[in-house]
PDB file of N, CA and C in Angstrom:
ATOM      1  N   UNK A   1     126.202 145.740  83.782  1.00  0.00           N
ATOM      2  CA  UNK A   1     125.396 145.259  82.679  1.00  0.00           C
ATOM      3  C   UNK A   1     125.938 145.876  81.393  1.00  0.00           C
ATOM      4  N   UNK A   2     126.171 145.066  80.209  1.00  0.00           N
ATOM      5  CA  UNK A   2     126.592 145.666  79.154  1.00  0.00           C
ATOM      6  C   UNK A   2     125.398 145.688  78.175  1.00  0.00           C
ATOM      7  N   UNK A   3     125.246 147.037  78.113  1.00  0.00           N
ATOM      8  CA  UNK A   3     124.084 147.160  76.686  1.00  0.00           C
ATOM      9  C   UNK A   3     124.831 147.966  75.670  1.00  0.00           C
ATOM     10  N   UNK A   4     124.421 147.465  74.369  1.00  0.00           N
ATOM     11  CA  UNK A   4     125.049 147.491  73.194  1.00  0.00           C
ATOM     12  C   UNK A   4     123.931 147.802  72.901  1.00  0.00           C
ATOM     13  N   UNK A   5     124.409 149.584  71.413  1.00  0.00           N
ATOM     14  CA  UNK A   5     122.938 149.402  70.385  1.00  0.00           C
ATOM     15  C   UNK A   5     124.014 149.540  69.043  1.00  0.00           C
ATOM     16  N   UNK A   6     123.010 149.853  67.906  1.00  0.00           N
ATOM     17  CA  UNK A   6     123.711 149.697  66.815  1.00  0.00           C
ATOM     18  C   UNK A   6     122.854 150.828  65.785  1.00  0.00           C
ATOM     19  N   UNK A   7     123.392 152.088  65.659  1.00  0.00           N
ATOM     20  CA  UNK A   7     122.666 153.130  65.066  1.00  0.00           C
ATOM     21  C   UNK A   7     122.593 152.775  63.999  1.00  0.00           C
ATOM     22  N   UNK A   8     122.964 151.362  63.106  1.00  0.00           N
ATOM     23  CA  UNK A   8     122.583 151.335  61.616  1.00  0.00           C
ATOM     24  C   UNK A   8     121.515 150.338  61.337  1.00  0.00           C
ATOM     25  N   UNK A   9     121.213 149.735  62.464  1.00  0.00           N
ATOM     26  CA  UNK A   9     120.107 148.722  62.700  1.00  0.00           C
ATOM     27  C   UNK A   9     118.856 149.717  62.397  1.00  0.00           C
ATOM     28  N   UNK A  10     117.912 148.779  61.739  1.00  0.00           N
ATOM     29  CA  UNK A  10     116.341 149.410  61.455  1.00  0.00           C
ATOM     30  C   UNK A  10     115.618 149.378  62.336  1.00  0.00           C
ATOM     31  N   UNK A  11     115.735 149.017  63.809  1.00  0.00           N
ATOM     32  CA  UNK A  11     114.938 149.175  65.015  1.00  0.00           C
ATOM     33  C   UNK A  11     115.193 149.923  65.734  1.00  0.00           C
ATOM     34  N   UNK A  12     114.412 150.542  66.378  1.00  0.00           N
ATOM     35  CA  UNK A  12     113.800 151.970  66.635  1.00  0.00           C
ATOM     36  C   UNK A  12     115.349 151.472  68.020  1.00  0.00           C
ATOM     37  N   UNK A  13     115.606 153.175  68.499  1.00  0.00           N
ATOM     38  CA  UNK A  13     116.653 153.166  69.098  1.00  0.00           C
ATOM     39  C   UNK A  13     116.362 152.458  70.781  1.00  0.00           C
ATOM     40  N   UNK A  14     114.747 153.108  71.178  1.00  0.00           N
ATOM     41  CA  UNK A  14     114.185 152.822  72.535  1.00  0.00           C
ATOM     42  C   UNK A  14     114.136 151.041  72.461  1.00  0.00           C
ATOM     43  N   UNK A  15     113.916 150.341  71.497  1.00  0.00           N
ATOM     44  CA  UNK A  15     113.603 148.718  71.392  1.00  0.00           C
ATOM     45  C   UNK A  15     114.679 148.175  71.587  1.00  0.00           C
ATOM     46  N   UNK A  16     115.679 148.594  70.647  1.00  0.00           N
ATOM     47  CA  UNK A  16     117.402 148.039  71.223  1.00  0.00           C
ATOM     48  C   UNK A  16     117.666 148.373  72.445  1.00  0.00           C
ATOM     49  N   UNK A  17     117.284 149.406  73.100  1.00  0.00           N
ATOM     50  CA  UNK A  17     117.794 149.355  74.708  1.00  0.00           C
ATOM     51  C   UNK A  17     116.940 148.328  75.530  1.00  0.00           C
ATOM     52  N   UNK A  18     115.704 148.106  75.496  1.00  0.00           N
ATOM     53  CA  UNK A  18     114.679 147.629  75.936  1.00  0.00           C
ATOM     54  C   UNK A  18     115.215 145.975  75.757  1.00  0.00           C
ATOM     55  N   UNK A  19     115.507 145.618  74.588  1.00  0.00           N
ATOM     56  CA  UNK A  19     116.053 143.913  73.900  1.00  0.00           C
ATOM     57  C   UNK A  19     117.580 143.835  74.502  1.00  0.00           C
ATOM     58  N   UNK A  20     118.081 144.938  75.180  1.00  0.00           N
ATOM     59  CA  UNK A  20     119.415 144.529  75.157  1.00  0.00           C
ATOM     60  C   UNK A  20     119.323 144.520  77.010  1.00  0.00           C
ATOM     61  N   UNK A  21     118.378 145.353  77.622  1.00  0.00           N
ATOM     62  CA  UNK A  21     118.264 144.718  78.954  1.00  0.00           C
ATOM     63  C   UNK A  21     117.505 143.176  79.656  1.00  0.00           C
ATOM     64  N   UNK A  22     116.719 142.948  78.342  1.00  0.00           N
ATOM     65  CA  UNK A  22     115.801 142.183  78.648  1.00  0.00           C
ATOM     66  C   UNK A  22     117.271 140.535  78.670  1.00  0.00           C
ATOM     67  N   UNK A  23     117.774 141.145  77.100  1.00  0.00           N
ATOM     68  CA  UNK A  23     118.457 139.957  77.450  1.00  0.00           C
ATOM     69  C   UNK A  23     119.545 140.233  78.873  1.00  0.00           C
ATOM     70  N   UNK A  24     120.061 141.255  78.984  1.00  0.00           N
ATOM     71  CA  UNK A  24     120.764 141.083  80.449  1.00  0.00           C
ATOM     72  C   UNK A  24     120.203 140.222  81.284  1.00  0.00           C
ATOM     73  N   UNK A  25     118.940 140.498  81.949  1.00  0.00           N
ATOM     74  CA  UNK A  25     117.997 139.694  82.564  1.00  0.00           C
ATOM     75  C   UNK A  25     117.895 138.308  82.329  1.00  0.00           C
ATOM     76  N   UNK A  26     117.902 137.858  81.382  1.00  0.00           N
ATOM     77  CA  UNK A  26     117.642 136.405  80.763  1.00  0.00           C
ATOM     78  C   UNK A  26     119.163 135.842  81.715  1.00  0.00           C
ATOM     79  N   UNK A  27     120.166 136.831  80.821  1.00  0.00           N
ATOM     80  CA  UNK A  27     121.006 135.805  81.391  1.00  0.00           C
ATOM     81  C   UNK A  27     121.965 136.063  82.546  1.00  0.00           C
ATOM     82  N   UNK A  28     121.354 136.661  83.547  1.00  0.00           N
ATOM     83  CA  UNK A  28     121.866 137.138  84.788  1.00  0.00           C
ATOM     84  C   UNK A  28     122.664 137.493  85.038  1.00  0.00           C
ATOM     85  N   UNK A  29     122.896 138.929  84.224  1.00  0.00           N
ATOM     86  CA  UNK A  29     123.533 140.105  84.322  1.00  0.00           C
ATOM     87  C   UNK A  29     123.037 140.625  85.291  1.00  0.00           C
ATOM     88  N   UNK A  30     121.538 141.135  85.423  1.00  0.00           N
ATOM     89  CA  UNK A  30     120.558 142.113  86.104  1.00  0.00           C
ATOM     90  C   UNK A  30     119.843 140.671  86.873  1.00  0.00           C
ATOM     91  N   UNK A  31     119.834 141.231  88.053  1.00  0.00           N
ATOM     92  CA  UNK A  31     119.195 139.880  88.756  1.00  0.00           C
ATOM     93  C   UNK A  31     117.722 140.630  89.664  1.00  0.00           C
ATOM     94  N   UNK A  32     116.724 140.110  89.554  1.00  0.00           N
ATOM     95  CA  UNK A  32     115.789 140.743  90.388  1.00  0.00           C
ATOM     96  C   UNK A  32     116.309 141.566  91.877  1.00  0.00           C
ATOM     97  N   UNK A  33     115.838 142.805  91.765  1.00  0.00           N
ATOM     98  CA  UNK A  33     116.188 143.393  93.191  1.00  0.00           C
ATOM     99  C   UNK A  33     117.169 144.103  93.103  1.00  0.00           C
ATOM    100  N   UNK A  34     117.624 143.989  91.557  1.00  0.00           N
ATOM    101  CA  UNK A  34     118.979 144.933  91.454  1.00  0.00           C
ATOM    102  C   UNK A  34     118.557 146.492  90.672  1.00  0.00           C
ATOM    103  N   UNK A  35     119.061 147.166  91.148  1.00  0.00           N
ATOM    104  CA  UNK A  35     119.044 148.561  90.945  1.00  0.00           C
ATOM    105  C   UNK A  35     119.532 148.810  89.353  1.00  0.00           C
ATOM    106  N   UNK A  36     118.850 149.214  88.680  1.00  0.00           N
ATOM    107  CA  UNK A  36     119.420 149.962  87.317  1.00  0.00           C
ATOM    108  C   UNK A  36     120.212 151.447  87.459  1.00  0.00           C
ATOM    109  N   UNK A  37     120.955 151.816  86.428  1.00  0.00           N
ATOM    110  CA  UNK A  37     121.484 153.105  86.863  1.00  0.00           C
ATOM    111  C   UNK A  37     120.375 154.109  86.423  1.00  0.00           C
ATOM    112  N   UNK A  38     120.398 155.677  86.766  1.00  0.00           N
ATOM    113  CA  UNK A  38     119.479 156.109  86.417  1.00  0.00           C
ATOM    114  C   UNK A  38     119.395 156.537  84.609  1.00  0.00           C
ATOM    115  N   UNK A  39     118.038 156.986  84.665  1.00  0.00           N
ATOM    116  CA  UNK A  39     117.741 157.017  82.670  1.00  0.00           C
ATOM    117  C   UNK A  39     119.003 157.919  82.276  1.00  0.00           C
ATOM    118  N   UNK A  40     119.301 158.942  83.061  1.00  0.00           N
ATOM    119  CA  UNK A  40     120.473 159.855  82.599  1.00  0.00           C
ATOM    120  C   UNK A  40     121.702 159.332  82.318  1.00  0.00           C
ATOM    121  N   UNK A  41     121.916 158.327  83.294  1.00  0.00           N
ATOM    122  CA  UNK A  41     123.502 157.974  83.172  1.00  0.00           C
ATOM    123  C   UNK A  41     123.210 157.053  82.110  1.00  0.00           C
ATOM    124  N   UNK A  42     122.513 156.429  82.063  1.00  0.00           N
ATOM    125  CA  UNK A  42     122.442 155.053  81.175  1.00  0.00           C
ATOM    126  C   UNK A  42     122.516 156.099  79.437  1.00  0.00           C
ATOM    127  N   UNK A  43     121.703 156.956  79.500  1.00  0.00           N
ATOM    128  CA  UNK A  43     121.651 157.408  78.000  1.00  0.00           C
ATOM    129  C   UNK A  43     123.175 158.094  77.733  1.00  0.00           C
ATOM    130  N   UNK A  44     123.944 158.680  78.897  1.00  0.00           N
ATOM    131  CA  UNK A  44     125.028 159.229  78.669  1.00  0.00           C
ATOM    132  C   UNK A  44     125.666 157.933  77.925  1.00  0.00           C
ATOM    133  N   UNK A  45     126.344 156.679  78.584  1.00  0.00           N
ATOM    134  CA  UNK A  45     126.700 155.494  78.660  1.00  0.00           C
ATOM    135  C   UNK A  45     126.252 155.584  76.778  1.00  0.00           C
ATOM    136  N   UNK A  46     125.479 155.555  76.401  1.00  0.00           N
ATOM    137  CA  UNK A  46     124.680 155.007  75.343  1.00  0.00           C
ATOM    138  C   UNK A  46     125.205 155.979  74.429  1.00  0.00           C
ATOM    139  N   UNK A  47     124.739 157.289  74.803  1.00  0.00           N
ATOM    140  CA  UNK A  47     125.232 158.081  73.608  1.00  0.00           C
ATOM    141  C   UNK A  47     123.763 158.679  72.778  1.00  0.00           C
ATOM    142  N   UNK A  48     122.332 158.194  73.771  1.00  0.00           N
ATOM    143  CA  UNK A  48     121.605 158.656  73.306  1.00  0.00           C
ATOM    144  C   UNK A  48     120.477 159.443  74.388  1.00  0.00           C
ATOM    145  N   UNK A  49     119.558 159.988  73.507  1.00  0.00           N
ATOM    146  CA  UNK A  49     118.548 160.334  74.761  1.00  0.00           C
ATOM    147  C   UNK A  49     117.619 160.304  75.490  1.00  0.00           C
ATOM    148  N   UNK A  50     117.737 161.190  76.728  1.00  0.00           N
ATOM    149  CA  UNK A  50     117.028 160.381  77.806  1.00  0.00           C
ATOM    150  C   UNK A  50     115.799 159.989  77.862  1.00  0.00           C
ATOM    151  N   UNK A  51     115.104 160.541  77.196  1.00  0.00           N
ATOM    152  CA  UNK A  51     113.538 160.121  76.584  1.00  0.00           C
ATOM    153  C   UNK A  51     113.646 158.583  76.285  1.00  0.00           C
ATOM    154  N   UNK A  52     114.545 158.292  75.468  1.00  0.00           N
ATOM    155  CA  UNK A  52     115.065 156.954  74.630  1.00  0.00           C
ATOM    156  C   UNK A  52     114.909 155.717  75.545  1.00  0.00           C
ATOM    157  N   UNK A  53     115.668 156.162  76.717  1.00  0.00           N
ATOM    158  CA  UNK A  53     116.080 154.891  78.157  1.00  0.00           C
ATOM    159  C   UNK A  53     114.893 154.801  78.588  1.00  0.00           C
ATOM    160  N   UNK A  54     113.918 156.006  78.983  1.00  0.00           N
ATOM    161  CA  UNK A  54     112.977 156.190  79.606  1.00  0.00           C
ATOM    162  C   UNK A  54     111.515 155.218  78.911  1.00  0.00           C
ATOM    163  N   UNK A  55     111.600 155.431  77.496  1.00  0.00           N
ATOM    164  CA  UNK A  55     110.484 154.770  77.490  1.00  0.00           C
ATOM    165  C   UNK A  55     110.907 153.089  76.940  1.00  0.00           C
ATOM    166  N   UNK A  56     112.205 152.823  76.665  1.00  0.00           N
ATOM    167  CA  UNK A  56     112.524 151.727  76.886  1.00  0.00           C
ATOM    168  C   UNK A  56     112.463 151.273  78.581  1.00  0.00           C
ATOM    169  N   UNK A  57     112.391 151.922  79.398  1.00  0.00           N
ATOM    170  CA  UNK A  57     111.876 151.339  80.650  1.00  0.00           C
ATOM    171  C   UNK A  57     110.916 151.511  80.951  1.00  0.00           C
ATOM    172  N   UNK A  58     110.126 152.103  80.075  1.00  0.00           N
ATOM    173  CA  UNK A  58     108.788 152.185  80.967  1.00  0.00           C
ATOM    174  C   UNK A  58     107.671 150.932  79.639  1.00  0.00           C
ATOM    175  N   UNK A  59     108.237 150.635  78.932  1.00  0.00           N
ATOM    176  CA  UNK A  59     107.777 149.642  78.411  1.00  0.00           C
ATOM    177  C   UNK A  59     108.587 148.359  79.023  1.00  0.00           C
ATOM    178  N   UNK A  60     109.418 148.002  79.347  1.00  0.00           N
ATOM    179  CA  UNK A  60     109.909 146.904  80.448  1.00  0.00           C
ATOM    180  C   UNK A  60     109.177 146.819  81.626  1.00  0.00           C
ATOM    181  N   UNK A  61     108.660 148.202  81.998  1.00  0.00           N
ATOM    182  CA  UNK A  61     107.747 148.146  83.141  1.00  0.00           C
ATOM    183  C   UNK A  61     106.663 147.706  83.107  1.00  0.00           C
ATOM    184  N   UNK A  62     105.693 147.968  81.918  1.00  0.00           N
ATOM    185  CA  UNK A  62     104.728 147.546  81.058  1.00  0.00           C
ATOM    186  C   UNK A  62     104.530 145.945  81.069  1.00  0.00           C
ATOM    187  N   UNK A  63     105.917 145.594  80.630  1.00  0.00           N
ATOM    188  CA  UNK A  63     106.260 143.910  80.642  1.00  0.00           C
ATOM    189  C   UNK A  63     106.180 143.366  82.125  1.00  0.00           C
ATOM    190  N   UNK A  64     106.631 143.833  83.371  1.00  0.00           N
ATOM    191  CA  UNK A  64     106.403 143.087  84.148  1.00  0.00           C
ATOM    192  C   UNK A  64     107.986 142.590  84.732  1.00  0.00           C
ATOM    193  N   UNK A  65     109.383 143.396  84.090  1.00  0.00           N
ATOM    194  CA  UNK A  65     110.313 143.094  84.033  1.00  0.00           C
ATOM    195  C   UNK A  65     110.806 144.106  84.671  1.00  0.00           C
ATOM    196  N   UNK A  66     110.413 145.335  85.128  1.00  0.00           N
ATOM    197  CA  UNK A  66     110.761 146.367  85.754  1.00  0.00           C
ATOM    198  C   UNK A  66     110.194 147.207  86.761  1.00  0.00           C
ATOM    199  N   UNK A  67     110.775 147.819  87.608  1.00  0.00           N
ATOM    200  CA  UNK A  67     109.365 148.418  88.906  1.00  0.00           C
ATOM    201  C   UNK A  67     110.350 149.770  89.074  1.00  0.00           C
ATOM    202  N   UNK A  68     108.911 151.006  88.642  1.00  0.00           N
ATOM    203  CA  UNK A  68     109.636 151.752  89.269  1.00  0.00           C
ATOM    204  C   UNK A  68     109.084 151.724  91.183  1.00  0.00           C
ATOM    205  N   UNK A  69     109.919 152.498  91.491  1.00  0.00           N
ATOM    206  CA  UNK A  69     109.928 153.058  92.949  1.00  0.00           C
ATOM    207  C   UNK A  69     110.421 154.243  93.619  1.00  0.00           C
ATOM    208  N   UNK A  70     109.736 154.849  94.269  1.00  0.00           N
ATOM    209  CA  UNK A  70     109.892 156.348  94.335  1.00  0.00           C
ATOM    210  C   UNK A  70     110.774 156.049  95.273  1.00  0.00           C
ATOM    211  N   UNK A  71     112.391 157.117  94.948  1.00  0.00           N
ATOM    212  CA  UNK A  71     113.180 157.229  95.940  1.00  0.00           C
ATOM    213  C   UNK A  71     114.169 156.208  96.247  1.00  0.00           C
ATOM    214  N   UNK A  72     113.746 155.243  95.540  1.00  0.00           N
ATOM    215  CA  UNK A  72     114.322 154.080  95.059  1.00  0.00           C
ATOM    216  C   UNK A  72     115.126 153.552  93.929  1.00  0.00           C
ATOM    217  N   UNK A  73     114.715 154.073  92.703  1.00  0.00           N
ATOM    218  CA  UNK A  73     114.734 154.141  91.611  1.00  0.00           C
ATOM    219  C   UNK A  73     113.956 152.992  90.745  1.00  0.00           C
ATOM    220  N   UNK A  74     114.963 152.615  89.885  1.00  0.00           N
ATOM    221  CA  UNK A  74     113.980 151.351  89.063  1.00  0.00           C
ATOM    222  C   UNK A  74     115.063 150.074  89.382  1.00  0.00           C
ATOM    223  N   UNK A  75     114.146 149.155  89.255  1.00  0.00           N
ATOM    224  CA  UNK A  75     114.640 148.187  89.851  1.00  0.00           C
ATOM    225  C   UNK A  75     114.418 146.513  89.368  1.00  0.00           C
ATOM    226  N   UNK A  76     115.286 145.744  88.622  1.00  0.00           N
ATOM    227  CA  UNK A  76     114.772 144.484  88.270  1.00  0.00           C
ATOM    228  C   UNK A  76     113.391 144.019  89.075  1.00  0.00           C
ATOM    229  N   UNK A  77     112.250 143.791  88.211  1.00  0.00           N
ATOM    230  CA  UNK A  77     111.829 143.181  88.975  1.00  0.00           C
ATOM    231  C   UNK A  77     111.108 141.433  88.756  1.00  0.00           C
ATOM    232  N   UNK A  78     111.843 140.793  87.452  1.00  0.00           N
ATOM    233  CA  UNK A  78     111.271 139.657  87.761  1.00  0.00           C
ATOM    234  C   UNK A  78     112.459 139.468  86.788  1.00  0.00           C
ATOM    235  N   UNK A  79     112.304 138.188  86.454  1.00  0.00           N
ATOM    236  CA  UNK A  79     113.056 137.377  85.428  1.00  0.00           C
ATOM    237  C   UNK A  79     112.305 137.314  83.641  1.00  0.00           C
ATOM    238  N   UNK A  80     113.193 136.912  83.465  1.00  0.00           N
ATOM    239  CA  UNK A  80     112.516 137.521  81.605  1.00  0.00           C
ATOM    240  C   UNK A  80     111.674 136.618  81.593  1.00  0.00           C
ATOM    241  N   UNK A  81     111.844 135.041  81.650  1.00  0.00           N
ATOM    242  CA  UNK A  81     110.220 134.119  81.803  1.00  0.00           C
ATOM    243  C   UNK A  81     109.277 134.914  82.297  1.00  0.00           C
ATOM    244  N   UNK A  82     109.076 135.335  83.192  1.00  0.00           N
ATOM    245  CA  UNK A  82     107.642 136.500  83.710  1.00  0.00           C
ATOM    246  C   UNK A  82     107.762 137.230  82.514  1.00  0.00           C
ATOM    247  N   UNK A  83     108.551 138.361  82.336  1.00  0.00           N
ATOM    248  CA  UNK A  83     108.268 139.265  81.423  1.00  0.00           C
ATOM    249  C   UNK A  83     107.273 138.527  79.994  1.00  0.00           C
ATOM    250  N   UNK A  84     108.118 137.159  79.705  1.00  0.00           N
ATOM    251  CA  UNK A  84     107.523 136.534  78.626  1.00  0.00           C
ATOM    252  C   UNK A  84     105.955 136.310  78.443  1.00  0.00           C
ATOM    253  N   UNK A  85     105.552 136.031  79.675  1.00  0.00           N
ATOM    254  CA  UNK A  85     104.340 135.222  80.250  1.00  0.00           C
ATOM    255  C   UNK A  85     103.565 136.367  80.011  1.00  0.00           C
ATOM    256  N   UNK A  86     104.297 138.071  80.963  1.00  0.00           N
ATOM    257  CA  UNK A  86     103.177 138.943  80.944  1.00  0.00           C
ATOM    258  C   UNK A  86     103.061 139.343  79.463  1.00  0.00           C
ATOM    259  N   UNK A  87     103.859 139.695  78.502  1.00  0.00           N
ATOM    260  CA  UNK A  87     103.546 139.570  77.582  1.00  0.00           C
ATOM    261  C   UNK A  87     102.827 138.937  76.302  1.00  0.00           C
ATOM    262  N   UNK A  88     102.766 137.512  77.063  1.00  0.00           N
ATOM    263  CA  UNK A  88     101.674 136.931  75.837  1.00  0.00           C
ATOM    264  C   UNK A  88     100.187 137.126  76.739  1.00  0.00           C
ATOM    265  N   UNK A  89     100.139 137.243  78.072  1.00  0.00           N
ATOM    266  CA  UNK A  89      98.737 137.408  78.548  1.00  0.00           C
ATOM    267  C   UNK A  89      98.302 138.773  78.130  1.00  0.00           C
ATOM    268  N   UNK A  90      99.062 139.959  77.852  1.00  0.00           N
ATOM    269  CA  UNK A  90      98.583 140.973  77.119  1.00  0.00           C
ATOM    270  C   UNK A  90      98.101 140.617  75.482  1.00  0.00           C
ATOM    271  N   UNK A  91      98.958 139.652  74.640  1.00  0.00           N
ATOM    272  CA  UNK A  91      98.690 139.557  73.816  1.00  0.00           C
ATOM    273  C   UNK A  91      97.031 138.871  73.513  1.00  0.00           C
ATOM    274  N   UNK A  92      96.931 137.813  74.826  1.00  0.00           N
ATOM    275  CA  UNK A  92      95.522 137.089  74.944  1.00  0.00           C
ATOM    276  C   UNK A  92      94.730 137.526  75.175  1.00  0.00           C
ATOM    277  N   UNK A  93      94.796 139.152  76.228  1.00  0.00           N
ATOM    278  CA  UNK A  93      93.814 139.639  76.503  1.00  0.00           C
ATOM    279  C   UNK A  93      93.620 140.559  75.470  1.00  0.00           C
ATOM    280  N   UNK A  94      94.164 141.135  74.465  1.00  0.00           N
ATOM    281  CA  UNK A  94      93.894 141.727  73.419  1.00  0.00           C
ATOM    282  C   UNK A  94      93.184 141.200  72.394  1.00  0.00           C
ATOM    283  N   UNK A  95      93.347 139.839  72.417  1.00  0.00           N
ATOM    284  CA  UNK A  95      92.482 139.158  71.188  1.00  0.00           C
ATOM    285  C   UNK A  95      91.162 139.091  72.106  1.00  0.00           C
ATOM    286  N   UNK A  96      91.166 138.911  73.199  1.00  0.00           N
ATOM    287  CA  UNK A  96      90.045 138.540  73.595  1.00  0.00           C
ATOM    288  C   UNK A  96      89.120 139.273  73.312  1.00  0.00           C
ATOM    289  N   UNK A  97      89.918 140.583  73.592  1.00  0.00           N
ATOM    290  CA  UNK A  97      88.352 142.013  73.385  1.00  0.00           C
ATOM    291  C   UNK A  97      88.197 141.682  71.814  1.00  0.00           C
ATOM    292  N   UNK A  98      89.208 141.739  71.038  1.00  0.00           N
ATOM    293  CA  UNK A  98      88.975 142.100  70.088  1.00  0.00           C
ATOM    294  C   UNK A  98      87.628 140.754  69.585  1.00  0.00           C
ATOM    295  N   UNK A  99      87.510 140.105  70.166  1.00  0.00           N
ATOM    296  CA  UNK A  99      86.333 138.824  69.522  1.00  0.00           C
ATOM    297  C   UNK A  99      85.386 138.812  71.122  1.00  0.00           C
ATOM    298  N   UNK A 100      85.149 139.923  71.336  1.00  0.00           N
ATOM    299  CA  UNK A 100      84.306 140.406  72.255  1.00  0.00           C
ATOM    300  C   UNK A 100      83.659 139.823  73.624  1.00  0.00           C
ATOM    301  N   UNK A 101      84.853 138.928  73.830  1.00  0.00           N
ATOM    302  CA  UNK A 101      85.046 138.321  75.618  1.00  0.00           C
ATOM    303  C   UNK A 101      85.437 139.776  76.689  1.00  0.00           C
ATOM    304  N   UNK A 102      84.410 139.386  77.468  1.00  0.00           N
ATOM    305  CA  UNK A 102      84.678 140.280  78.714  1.00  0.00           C
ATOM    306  C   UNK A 102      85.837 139.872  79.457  1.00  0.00           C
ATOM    307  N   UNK A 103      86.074 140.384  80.690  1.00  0.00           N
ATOM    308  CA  UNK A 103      87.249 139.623  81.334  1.00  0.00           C
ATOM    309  C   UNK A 103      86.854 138.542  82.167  1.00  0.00           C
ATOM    310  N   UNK A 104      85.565 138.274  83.128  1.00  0.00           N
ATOM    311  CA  UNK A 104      84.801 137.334  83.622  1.00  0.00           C
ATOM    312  C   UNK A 104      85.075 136.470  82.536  1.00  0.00           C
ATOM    313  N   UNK A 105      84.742 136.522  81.712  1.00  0.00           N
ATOM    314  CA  UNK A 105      84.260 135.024  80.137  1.00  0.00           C
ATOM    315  C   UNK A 105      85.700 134.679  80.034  1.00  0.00           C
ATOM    316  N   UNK A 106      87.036 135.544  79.510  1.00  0.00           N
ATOM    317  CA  UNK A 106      88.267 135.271  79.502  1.00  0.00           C
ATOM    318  C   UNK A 106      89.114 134.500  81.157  1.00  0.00           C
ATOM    319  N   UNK A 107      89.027 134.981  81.997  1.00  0.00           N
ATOM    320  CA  UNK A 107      89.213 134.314  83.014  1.00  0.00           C
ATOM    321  C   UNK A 107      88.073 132.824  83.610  1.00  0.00           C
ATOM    322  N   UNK A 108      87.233 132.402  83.144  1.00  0.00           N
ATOM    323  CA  UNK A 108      86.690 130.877  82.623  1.00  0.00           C
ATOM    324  C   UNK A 108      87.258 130.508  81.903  1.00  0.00           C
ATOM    325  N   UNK A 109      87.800 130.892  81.094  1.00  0.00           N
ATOM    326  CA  UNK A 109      88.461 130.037  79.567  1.00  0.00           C
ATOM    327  C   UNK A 109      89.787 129.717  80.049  1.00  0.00           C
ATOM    328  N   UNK A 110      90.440 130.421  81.058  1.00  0.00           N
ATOM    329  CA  UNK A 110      91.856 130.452  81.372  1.00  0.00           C
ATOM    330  C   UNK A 110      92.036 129.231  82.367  1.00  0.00           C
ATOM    331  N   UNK A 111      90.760 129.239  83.270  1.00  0.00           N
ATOM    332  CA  UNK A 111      90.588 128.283  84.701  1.00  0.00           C
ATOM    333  C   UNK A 111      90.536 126.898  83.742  1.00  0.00           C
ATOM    334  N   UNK A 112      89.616 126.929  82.624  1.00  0.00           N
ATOM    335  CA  UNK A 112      88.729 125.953  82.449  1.00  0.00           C
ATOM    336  C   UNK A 112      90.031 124.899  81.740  1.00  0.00           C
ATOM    337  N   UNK A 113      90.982 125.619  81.014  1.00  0.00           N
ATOM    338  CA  UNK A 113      92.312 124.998  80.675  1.00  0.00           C
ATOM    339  C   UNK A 113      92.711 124.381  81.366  1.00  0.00           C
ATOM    340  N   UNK A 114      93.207 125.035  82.558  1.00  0.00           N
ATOM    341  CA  UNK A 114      94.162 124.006  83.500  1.00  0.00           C
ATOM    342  C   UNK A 114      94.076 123.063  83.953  1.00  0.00           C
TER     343      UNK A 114
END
């Protein structure tokens, strides 16, 4: 997998690693089920630190695009369409609270669509 960042870019260093695997994923570099290297080697690779990889994967994990596994390591775990999907259903369920739908009331509204 080739990830590229760009230290003169205005986005935070963890988001460019995070945007530059996601697109791997998109375009099947990283294929579900495939093993990432670990946060260490990858930040060596990078040139930055390991905190950096780490919470750029643990916000991929967040997304629905990554799994860790003990003993295993981390591991593709869906395709960036999922990641996409889980990401706007976070975004829906955030508005929801915020205009004071429970999750019962939000999951009717979701059924009642389809």
């Amino acid at each position: 997998m080739h990830v590229k960042i760009d230290r003169d870019e205005p986005t935070e260093l963890h988001e460019q690693v995070a945007a530059e695997i996601r697109r791997a994923i998109a375009e099947g570099e990283a294929q579900p089920g495939e093993r990432l290297p670990p946060a260490r080697d990858f930040a060596a690779v990078l040139r930055v630190n390991r905190n950096t990889v780490l919470r750029a994967f643990r916000q991929l994990r967040d997304e629905g695009l990554l799994e860790f596994r003990r003993g295993r390591g981390i591991t593709v775990a869906a395709t960036a369409d999922h990641g996409a999907v889980v990401a706007q259903t976070r975004q829906l369920v955030r508005l929801a609270r915020r205009h004071g739908y429970r999750r019962d009331e939000l999951i009717r509204i979701i059924e009642s669509v389809d």
